[in-house]
C-alpha atoms as a PDB file:
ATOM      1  CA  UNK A   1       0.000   0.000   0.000  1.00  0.00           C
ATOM      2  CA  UNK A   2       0.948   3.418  -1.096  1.00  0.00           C
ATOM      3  CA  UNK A   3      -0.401   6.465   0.932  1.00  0.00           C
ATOM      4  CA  UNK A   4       0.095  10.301   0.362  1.00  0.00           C
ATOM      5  CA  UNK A   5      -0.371  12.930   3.131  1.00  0.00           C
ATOM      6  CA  UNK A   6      -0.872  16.295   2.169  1.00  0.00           C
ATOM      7  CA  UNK A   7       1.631  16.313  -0.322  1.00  0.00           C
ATOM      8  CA  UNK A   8       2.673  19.328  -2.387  1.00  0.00           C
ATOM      9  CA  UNK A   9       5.569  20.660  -4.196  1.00  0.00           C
ATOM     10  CA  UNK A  10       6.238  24.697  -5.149  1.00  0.00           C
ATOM     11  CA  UNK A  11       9.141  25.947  -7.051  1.00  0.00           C
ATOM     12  CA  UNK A  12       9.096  29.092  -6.301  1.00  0.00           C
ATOM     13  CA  UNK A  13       6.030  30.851  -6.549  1.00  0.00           C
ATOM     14  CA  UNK A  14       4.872  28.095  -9.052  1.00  0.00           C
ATOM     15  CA  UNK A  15       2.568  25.130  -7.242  1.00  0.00           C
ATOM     16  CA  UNK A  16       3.308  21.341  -8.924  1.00  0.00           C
ATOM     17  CA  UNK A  17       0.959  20.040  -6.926  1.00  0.00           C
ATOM     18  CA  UNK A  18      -1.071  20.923  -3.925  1.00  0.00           C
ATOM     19  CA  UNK A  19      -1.664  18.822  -0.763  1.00  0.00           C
ATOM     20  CA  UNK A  20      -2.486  15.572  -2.347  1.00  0.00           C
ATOM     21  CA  UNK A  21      -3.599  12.855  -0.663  1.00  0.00           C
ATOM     22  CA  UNK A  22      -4.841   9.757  -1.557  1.00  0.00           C
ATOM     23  CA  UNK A  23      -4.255   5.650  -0.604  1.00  0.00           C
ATOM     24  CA  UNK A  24      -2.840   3.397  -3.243  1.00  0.00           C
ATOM     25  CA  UNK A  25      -3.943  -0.305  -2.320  1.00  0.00           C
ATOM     26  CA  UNK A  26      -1.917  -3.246  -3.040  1.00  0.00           C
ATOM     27  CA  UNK A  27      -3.140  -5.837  -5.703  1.00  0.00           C
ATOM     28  CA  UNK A  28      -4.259  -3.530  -8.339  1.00  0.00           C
ATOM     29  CA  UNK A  29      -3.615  -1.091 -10.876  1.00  0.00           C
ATOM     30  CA  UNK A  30      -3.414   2.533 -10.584  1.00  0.00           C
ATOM     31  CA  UNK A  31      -3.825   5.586 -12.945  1.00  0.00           C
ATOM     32  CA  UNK A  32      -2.751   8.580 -12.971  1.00  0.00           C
ATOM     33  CA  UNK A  33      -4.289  10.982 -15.229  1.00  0.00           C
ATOM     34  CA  UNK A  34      -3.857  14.667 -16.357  1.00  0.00           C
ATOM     35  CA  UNK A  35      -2.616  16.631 -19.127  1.00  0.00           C
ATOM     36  CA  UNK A  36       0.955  18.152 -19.136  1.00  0.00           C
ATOM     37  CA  UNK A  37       2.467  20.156 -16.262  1.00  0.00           C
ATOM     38  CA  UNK A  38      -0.568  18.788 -14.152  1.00  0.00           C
ATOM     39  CA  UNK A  39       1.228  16.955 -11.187  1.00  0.00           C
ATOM     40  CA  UNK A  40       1.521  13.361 -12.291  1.00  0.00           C
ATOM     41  CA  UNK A  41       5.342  13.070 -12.623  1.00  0.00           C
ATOM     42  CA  UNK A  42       6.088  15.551  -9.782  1.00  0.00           C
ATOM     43  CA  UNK A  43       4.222  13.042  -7.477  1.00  0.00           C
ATOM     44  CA  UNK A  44       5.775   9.737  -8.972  1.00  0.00           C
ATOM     45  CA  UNK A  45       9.399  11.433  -8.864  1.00  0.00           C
ATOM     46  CA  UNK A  46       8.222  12.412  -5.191  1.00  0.00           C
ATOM     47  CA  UNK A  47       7.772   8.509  -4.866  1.00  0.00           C
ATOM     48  CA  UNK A  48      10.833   7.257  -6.161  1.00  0.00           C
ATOM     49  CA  UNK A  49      13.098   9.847  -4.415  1.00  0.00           C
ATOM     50  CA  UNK A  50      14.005  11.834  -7.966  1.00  0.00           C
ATOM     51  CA  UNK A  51      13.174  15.666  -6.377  1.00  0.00           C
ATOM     52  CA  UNK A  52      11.885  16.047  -2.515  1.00  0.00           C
ATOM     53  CA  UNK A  53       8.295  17.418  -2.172  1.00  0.00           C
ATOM     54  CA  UNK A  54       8.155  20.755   0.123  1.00  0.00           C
ATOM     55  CA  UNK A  55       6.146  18.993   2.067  1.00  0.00           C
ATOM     56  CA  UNK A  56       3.582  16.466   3.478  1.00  0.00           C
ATOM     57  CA  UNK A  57       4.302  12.435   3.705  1.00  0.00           C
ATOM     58  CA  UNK A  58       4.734   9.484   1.665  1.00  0.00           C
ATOM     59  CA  UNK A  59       4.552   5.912   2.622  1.00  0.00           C
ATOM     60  CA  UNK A  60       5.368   2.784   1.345  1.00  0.00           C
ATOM     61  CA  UNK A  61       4.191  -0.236   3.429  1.00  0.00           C
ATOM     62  CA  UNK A  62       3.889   1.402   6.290  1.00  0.00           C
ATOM     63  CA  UNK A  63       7.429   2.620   6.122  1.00  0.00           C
ATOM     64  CA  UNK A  64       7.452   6.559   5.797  1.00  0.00           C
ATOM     65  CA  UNK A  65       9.787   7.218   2.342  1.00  0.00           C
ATOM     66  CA  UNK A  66      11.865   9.936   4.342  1.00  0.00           C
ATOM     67  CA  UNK A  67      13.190   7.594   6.997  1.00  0.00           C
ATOM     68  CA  UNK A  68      13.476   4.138   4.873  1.00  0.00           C
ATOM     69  CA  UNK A  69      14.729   5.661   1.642  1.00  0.00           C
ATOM     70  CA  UNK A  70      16.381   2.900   0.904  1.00  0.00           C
ATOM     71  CA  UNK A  71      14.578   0.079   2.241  1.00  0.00           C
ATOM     72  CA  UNK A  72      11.320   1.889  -0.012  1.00  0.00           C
ATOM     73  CA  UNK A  73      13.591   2.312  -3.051  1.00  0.00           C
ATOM     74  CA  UNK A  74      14.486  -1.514  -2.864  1.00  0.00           C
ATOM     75  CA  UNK A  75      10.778  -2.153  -2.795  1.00  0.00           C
ATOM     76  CA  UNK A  76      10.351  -0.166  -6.192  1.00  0.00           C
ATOM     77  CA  UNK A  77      11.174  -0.613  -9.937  1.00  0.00           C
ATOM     78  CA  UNK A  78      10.782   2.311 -11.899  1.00  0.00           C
ATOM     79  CA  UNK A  79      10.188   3.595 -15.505  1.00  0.00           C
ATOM     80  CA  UNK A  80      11.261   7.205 -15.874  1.00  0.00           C
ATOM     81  CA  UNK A  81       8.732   9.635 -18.648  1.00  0.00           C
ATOM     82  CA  UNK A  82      11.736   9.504 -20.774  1.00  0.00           C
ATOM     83  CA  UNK A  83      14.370   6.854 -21.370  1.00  0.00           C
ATOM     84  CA  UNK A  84      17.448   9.197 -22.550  1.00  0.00           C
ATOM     85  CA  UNK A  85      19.318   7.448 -19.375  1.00  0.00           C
ATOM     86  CA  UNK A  86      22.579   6.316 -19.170  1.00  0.00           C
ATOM     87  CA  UNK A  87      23.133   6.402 -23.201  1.00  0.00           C
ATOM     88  CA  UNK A  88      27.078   5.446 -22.332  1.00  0.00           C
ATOM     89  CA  UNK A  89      26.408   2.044 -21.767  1.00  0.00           C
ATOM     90  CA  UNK A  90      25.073  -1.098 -23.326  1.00  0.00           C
ATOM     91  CA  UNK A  91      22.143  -2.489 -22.674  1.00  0.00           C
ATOM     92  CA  UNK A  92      23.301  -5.596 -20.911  1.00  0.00           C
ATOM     93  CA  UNK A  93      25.635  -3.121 -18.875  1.00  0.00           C
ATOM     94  CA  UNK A  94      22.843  -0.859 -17.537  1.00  0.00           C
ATOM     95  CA  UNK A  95      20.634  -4.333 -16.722  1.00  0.00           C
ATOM     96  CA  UNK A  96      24.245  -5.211 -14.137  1.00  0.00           C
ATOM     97  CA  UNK A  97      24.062  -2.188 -13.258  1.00  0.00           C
ATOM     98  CA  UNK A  98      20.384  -2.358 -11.851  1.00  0.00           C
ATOM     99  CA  UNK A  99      21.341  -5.887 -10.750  1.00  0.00           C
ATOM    100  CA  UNK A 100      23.952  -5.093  -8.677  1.00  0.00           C
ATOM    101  CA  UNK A 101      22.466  -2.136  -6.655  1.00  0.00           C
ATOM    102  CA  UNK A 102      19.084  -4.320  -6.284  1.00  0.00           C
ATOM    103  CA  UNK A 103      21.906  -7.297  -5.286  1.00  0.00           C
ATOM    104  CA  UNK A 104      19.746 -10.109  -7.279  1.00  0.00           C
ATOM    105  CA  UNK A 105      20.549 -13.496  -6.989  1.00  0.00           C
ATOM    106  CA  UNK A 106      22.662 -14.144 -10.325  1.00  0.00           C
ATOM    107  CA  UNK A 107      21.063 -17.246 -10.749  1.00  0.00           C
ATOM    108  CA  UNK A 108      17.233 -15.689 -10.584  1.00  0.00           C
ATOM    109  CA  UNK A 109      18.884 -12.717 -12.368  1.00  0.00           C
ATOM    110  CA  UNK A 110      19.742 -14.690 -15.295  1.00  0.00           C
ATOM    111  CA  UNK A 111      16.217 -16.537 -15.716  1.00  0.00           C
ATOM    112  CA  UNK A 112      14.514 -13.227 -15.485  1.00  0.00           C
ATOM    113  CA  UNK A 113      16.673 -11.293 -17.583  1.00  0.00           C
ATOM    114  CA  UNK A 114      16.469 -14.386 -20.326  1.00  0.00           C
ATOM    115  CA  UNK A 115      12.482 -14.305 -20.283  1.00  0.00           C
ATOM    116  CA  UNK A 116      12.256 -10.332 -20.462  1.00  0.00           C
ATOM    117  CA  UNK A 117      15.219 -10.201 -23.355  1.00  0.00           C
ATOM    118  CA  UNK A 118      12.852 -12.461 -25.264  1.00  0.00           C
ATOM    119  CA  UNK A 119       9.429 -10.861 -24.144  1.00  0.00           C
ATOM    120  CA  UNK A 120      10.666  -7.608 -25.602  1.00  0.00           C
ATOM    121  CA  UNK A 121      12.779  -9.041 -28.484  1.00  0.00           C
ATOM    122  CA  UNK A 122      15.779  -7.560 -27.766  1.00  0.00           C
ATOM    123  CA  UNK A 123      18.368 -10.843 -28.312  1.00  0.00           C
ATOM    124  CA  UNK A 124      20.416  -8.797 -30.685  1.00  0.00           C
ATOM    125  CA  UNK A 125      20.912  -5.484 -28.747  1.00  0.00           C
ATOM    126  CA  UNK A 126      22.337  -6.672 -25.522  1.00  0.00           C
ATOM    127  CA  UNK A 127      25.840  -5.816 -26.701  1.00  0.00           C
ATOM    128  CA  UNK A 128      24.186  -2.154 -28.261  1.00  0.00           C
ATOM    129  CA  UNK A 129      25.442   1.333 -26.781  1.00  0.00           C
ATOM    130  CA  UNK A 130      21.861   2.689 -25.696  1.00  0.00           C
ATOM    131  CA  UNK A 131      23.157   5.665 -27.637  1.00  0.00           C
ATOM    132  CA  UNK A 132      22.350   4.255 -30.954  1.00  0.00           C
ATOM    133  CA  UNK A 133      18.755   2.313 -30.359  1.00  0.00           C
ATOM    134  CA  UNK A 134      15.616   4.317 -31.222  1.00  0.00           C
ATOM    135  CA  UNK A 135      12.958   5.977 -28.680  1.00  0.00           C
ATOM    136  CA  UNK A 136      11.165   2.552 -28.488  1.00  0.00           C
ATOM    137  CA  UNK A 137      14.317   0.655 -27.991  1.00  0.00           C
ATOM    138  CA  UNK A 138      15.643   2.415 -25.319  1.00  0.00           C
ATOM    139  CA  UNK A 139      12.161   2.628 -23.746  1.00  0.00           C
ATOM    140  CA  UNK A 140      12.148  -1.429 -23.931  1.00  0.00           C
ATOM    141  CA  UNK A 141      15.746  -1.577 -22.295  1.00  0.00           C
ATOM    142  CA  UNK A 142      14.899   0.188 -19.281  1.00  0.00           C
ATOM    143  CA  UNK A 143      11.729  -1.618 -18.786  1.00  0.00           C
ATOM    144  CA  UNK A 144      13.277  -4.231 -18.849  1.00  0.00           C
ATOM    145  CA  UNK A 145      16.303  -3.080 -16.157  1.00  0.00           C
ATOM    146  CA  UNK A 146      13.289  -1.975 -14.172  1.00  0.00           C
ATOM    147  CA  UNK A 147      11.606  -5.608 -13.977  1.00  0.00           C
ATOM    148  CA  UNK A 148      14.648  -7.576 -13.593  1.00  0.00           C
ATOM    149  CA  UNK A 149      15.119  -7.111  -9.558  1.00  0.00           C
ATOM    150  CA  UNK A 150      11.610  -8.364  -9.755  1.00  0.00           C
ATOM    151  CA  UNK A 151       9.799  -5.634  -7.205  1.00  0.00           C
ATOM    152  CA  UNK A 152       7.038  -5.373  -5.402  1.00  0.00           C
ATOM    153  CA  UNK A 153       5.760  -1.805  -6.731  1.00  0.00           C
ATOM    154  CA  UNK A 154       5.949  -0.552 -10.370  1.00  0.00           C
ATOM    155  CA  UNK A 155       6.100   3.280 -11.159  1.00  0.00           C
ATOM    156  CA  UNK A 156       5.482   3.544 -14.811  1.00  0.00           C
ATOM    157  CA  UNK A 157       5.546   7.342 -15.859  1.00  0.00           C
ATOM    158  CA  UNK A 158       4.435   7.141 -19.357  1.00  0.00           C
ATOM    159  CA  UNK A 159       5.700   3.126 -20.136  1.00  0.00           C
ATOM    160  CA  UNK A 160       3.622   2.768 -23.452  1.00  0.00           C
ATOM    161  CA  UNK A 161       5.339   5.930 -25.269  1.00  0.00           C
ATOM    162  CA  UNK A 162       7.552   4.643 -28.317  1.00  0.00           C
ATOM    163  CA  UNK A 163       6.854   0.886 -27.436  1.00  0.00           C
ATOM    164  CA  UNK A 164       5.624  -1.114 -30.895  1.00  0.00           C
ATOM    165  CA  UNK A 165       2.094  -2.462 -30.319  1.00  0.00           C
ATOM    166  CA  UNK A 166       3.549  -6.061 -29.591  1.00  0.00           C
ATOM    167  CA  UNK A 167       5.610  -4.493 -26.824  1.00  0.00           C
ATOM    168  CA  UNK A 168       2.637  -2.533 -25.868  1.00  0.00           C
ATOM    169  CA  UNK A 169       0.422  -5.348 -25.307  1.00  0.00           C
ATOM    170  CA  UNK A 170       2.995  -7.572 -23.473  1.00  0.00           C
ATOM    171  CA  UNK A 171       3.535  -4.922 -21.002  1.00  0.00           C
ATOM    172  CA  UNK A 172       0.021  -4.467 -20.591  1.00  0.00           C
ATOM    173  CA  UNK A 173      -0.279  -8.459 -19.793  1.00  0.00           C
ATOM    174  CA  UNK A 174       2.882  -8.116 -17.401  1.00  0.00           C
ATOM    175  CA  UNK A 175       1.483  -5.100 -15.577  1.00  0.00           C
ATOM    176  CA  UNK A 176      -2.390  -7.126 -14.990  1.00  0.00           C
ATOM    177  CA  UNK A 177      -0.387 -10.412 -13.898  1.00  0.00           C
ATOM    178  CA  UNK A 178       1.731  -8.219 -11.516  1.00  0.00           C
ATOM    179  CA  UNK A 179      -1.138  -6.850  -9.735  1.00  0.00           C
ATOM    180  CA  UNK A 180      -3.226 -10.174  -9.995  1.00  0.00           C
ATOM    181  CA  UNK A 181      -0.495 -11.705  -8.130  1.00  0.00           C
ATOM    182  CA  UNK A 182      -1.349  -9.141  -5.084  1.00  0.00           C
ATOM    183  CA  UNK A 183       1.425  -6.519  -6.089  1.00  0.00           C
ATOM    184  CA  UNK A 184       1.355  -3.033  -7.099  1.00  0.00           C
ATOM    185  CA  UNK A 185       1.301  -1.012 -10.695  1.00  0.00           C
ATOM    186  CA  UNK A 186       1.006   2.915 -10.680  1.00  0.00           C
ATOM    187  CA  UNK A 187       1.498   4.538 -13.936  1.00  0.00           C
ATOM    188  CA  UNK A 188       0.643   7.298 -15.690  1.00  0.00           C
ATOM    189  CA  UNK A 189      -0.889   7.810 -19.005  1.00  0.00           C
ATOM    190  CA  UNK A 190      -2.035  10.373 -21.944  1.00  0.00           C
ATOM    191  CA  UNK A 191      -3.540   7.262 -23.372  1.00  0.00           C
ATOM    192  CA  UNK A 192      -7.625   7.365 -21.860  1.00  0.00           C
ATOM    193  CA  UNK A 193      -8.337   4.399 -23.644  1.00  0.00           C
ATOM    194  CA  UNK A 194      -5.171   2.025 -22.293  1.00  0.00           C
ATOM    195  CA  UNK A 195      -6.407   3.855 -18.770  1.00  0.00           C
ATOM    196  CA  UNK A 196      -9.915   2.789 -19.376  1.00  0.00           C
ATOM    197  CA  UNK A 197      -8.329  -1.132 -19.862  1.00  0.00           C
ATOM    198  CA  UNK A 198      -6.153  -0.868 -17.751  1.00  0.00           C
ATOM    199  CA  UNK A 199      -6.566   0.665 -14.428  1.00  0.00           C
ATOM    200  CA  UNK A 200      -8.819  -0.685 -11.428  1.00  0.00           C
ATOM    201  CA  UNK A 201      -8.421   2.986 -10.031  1.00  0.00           C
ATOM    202  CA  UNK A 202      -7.405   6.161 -10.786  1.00  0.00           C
ATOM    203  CA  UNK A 203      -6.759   9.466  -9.894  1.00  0.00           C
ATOM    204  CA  UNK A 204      -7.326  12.728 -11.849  1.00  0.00           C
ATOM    205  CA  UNK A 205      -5.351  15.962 -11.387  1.00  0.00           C
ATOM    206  CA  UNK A 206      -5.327  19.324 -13.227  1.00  0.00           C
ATOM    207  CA  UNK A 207      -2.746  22.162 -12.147  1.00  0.00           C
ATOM    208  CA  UNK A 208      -1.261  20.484  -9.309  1.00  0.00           C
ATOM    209  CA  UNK A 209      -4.592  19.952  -7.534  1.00  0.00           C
ATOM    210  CA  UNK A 210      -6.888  16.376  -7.353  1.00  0.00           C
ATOM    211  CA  UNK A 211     -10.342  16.438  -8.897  1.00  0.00           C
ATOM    212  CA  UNK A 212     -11.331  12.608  -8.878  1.00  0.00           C
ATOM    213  CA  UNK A 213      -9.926   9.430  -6.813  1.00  0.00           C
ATOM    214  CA  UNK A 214     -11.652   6.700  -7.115  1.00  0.00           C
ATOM    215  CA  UNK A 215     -12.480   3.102  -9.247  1.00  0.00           C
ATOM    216  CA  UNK A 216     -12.701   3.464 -12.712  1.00  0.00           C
ATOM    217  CA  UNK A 217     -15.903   1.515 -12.900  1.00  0.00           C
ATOM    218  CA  UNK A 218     -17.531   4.124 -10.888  1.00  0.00           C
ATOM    219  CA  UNK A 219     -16.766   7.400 -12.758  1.00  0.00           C
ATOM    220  CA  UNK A 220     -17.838   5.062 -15.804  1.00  0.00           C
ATOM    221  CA  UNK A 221     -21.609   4.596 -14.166  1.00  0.00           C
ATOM    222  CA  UNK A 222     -22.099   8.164 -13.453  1.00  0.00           C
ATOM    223  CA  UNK A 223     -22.096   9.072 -16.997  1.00  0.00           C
ATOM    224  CA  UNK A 224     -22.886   5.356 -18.493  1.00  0.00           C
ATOM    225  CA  UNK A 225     -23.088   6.817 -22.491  1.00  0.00           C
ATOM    226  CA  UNK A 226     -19.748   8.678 -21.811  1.00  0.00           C
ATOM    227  CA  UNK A 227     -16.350   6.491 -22.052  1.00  0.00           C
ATOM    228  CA  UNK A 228     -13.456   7.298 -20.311  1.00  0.00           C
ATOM    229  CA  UNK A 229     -12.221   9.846 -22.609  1.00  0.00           C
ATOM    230  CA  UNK A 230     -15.022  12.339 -23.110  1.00  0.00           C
ATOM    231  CA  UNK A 231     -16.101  12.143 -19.144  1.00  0.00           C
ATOM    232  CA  UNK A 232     -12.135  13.185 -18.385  1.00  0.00           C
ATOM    233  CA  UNK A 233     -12.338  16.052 -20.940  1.00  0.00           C
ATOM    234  CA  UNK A 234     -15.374  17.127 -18.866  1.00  0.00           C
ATOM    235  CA  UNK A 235     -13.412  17.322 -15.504  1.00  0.00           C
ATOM    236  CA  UNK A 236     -10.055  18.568 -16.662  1.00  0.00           C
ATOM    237  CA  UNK A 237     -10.140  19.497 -20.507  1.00  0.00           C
ATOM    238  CA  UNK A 238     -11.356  22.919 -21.113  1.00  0.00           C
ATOM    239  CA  UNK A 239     -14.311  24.901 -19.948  1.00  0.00           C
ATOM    240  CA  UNK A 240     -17.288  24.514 -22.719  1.00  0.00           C
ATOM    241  CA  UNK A 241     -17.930  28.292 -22.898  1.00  0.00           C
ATOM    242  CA  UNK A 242     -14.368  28.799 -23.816  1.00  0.00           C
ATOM    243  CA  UNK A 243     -14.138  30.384 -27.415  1.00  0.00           C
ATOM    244  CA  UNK A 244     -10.819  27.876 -28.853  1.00  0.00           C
ATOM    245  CA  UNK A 245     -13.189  24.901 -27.995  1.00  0.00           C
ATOM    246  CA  UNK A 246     -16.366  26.231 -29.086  1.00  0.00           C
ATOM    247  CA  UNK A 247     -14.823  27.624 -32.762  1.00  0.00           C
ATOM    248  CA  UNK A 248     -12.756  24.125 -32.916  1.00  0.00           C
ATOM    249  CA  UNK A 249     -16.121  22.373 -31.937  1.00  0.00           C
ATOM    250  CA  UNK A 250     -18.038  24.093 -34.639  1.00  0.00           C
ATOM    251  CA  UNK A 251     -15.802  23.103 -37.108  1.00  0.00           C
ATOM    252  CA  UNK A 252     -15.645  19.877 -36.740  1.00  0.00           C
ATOM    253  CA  UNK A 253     -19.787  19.462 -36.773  1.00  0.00           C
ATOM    254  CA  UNK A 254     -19.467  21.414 -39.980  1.00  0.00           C
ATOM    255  CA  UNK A 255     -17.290  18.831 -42.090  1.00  0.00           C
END
């Protein structure tokens, strides 16, 4: 279980996000949904320990992130919003590298790292400089560093971005069998429809602030002719009386 207590982050005079707070069970998977500069990074980098929130509480298992840093950070594999990371190295490097600072057992290591290589296709790359695979290929490498120690929680900041639909939908089968088996998926997503699939619950946020927590199939029945998409453009896309969206609106009716 995940919990956030009045969370927030300012730089400067600018709010990220303002006192969230909100319980992530175990044994499912969680959304997080907004459009761009609206909090959802800021509180997953908050999470894994990538920038410190100004204030309020995060929790991992009942172990409070600021005083078990490291014992949290063990519990967590995570996929960064963009996989320009360590572009030095090969792929097989950066997987030892994640090895050896998660200390897996070489043995499991190897199984693991042998099912995920072929999962994602990537037999021929392991000897690659990251430097020289495309957006998608680099995105599949550090999934793949990400799932090798084999953790209980998955942060996911954007995983589908640049993946091939085969990848895609592999993921997506890793992600439900992770939480079937009683563990934990947050990620975030500009994709409503792979939310809608996806995610048991979800949470909503627009300029730092959180305007819906709650199951998916429940925001679903209060508008039940709505899907996902068009009832999240009616909490957090823009206002209907504003004049870009009505012109753009009447356009569209008119072709």
């Amino acid at each position: 279980m995940i919990r956030f207590q009045h969370l927030s982050k300012h730089y400067g005079d600018k709010v990220a996000l303002a006192d969230l707070s909100l319980t992530i069970p175990s044994g499912e998977i969680f959304g997080f949904l907004g459009h761009n500069g609206a909090g959802k990074s800021t509180t997953l980098k908050s999470l894994v320990s990538v920038i410190a929130p100004t204030s309020g509480t995060i929790s991992v298992d009942d172990l409070d992130l600021a005083g078990n840093r490291l014992a949290v950070k063990r519990k967590i594999g995570y996929v960064p919003d963009s996989p320009d990371l360590f572009l030095e190295l090969t792929a097989g490097d950066y997987w030892d590298l994640l090895a050896s600072a998660y200390e897996v057992d070489p043995t499991a290591r190897a199984q693991r790292q042998d099912e995920l290589v072929r999962l994602f296709n990537m037999q021929d790359s392991i000897s690659t400089p990251m430097a020289d695979f495309s957006h998608g290929m680099r995105q599949k490498a550090i999934i793949i560093g990400a799932l090798l120690p084999d953790p209980d929680v998955w942060i996911l900041d954007e995983p589908m971005t640049g993946l091939d639909p085969q990848a895609a939908y592999d993921l997506k089968l890793l992600m439900r069998r992770h939480a079937d088996e009683g563990k934990t998926v947050v990620f975030s997503t500009h994709v409503l429809a792979t939310a809608q699939e996806l995610c048991d619950e979800l949470a909503i946020l627009k300029s730092g602030k959180l305007i819906y927590n709650g199951r998916v199939d429940q925001l679903l029945a209060t508008m039940p002719d709505e899907n996902l998409e068009s009832i999240y453009l009616k909490l957090a896309g823009r206002p209907e009386n504003d004049e870009v969206w009505r012109e753009l609106e009447g356009a569209d009716q008119h072709e």
